[in-house]
Protein backbone atom coordinates (compact mmCIF):
# COMPACT_ATOMS: atom_id res chain seq x y z
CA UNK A 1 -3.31 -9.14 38.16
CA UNK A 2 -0.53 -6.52 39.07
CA UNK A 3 2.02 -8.32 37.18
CA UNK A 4 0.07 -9.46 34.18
CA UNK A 5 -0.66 -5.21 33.62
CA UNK A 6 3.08 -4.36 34.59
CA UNK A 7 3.98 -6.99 31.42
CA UNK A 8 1.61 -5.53 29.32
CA UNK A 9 3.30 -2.11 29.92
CA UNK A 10 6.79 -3.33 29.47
CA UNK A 11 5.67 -5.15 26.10
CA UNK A 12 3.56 -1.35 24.80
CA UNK A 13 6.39 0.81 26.10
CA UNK A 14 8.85 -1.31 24.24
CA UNK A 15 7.51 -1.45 21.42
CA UNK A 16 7.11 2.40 21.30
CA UNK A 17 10.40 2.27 22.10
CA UNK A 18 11.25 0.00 19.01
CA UNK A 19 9.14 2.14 16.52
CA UNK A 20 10.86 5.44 17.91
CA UNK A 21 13.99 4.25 17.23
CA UNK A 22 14.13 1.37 15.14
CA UNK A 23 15.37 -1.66 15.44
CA UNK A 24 18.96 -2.08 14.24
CA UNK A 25 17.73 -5.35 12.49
CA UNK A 26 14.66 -3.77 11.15
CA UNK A 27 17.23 -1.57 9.05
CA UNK A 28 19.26 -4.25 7.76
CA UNK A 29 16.53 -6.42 6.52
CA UNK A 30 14.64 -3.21 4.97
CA UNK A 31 18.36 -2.55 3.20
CA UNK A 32 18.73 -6.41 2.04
CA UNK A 33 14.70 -6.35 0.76
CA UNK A 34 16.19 -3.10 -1.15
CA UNK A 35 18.92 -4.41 -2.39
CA UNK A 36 17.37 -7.35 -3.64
CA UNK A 37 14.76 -5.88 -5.73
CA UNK A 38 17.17 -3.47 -7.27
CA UNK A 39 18.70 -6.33 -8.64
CA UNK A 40 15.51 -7.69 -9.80
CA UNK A 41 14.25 -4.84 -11.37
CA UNK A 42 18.31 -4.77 -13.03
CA UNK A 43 17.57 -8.07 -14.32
CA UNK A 44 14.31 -7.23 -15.76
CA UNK A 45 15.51 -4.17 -17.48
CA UNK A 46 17.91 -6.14 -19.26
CA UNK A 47 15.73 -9.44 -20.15
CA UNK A 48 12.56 -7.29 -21.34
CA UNK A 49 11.84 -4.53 -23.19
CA UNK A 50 9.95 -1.23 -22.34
CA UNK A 51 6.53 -2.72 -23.33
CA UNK A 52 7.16 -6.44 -21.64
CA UNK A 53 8.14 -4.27 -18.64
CA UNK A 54 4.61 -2.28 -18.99
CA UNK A 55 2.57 -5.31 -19.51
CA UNK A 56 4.17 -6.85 -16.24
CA UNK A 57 3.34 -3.96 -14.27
CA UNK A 58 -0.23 -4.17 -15.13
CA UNK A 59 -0.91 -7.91 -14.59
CA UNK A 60 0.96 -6.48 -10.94
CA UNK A 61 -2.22 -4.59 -10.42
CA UNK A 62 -4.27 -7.34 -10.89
CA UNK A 63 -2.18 -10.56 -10.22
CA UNK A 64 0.69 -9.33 -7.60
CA UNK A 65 1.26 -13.38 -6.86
CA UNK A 66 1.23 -14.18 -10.65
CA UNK A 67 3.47 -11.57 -11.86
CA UNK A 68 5.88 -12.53 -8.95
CA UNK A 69 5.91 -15.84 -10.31
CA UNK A 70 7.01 -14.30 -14.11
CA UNK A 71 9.50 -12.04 -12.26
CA UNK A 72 10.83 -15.34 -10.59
CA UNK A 73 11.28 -17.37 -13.82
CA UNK A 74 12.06 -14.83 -15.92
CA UNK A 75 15.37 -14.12 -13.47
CA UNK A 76 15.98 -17.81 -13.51
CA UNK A 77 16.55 -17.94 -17.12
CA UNK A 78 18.55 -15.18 -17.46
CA UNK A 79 20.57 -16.58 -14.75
CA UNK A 80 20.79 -20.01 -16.33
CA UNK A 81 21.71 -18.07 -19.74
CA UNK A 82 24.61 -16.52 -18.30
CA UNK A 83 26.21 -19.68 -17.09
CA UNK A 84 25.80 -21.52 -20.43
């Protein structure tokens, strides 16, 4: 019973530990996630206009999984475009 609680308090003290300071990978993934969708959004900006870009936004609100799809094929095309 003594060592089960000790583990418990290892595993809570660490992870207080973790959230205090962060974890060095924690950054780097947050910086790669932000990376990547500032070159999503890039590619959006220059594949749709102001008012596609509104319209997207609100399906978003409604449709997060759905408009991630769009995003998704939207960037694939312009992708392909640029190779051709």
């Amino acid at each position: 019973m003594a060592d089960e609680e000790l583990e418990a308090l290892r595993k809570q003290r660490l992870a207080e530990l973790q959230a205090k300071h962060g974890d060095p990978g924690d950054a780097a993934q947050q910086e790669a996630k932000q990376r990547e969708a500032e070159m999503r959004n890039s590619i959006l900006a220059q594949v749709l206009d102001q008012s596609a870009r509104a319209r997207l936004s609100n399906l978003a609100l409604v449709k997060p999984e759905k408009t991630k799809a769009v995003e998704n094929y939207l960037i694939q095309m312009a992708r392909c475009q640029n190779k051709g």
